[in-house]
C-alpha atoms as a PDB file:
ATOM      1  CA  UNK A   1      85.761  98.674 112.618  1.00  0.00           C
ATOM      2  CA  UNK A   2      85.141  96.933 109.476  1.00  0.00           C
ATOM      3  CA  UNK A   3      81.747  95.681 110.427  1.00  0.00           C
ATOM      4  CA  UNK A   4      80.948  99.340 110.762  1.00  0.00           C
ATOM      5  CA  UNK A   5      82.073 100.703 107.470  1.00  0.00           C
ATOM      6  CA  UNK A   6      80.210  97.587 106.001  1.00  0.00           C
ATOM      7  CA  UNK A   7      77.077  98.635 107.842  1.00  0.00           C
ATOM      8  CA  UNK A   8      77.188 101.930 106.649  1.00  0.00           C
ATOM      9  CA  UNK A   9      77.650 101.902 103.447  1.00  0.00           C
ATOM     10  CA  UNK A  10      75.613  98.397 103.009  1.00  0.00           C
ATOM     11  CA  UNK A  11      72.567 100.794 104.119  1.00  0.00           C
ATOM     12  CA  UNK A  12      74.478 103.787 101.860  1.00  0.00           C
ATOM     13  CA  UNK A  13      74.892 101.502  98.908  1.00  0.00           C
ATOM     14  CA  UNK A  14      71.762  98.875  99.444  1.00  0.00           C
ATOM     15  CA  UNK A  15      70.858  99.517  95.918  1.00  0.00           C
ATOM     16  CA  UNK A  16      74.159  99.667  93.843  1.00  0.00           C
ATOM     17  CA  UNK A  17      76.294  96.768  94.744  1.00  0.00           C
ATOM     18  CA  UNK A  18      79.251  97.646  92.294  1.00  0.00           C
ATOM     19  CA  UNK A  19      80.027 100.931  94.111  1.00  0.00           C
ATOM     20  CA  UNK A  20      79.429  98.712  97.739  1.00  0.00           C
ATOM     21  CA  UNK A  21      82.356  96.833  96.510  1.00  0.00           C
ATOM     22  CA  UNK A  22      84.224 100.323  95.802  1.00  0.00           C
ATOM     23  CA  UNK A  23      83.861 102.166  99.028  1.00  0.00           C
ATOM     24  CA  UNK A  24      84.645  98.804 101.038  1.00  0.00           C
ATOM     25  CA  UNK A  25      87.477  98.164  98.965  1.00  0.00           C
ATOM     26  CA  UNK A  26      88.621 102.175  99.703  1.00  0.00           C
ATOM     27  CA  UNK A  27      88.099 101.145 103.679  1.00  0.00           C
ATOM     28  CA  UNK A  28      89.871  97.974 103.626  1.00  0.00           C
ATOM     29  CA  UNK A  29      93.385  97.882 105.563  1.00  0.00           C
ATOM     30  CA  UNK A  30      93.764  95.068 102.830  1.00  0.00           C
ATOM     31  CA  UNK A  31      92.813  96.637  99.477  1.00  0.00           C
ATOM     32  CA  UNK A  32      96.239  96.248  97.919  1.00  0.00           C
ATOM     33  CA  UNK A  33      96.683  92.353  99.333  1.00  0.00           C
ATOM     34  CA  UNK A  34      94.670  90.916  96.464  1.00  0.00           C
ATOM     35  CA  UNK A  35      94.115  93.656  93.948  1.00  0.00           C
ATOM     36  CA  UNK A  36      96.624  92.784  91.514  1.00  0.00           C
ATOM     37  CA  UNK A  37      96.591  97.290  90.043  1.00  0.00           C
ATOM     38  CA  UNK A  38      97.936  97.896  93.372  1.00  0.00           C
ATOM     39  CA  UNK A  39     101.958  97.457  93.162  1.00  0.00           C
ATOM     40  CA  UNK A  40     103.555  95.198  95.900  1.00  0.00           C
ATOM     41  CA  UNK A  41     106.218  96.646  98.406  1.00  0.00           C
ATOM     42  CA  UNK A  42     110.218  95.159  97.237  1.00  0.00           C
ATOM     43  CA  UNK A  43     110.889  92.052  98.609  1.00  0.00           C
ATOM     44  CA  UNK A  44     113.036  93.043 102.066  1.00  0.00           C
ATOM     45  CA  UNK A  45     111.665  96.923 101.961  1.00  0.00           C
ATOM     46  CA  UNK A  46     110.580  97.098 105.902  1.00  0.00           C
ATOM     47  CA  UNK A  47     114.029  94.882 106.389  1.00  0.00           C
ATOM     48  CA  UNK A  48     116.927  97.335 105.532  1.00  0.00           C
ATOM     49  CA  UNK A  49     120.418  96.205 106.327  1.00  0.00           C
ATOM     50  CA  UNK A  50     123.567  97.898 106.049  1.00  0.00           C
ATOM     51  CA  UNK A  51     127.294  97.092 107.871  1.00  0.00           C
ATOM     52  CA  UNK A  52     127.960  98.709 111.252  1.00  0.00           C
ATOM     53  CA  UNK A  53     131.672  97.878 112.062  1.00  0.00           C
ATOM     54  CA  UNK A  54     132.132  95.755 114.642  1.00  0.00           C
ATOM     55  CA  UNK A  55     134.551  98.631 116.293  1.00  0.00           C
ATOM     56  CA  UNK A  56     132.233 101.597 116.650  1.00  0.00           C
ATOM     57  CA  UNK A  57     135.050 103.012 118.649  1.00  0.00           C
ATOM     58  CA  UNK A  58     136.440 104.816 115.075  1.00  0.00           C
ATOM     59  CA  UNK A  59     132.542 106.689 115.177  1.00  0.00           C
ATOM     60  CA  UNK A  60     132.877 108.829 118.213  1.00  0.00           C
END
């Protein structure tokens, strides 16, 4: 897929490599990995914990 987008708008954009850069940087699945504008996710965010009792007997 990302050959494709690079394709298109290498063709698109053949001319002006500064707004290349933009649109595959708009495409990317990765544009926030290394752009350091882009805010990172919290440390543990996708992890969330939180106590279940061992007796779940008291929850029906």
């Amino acid at each position: 897929m990302a050959l494709m987008y690079k394709r298109f708008y290498g063709e698109l954009y053949k001319d002006d490599p500064v707004m290349l850069a933009k649109k595959i940087n708009e495409c990317s699945k990765h544009r926030g990995k290394h752009n350091p504008e882009r805010p990172k996710t919290p440390p543990n965010f996708w992890n969330p914990r939180w106590h279940v009792p061992d007796n779940t007997e008291d929850l029906h």
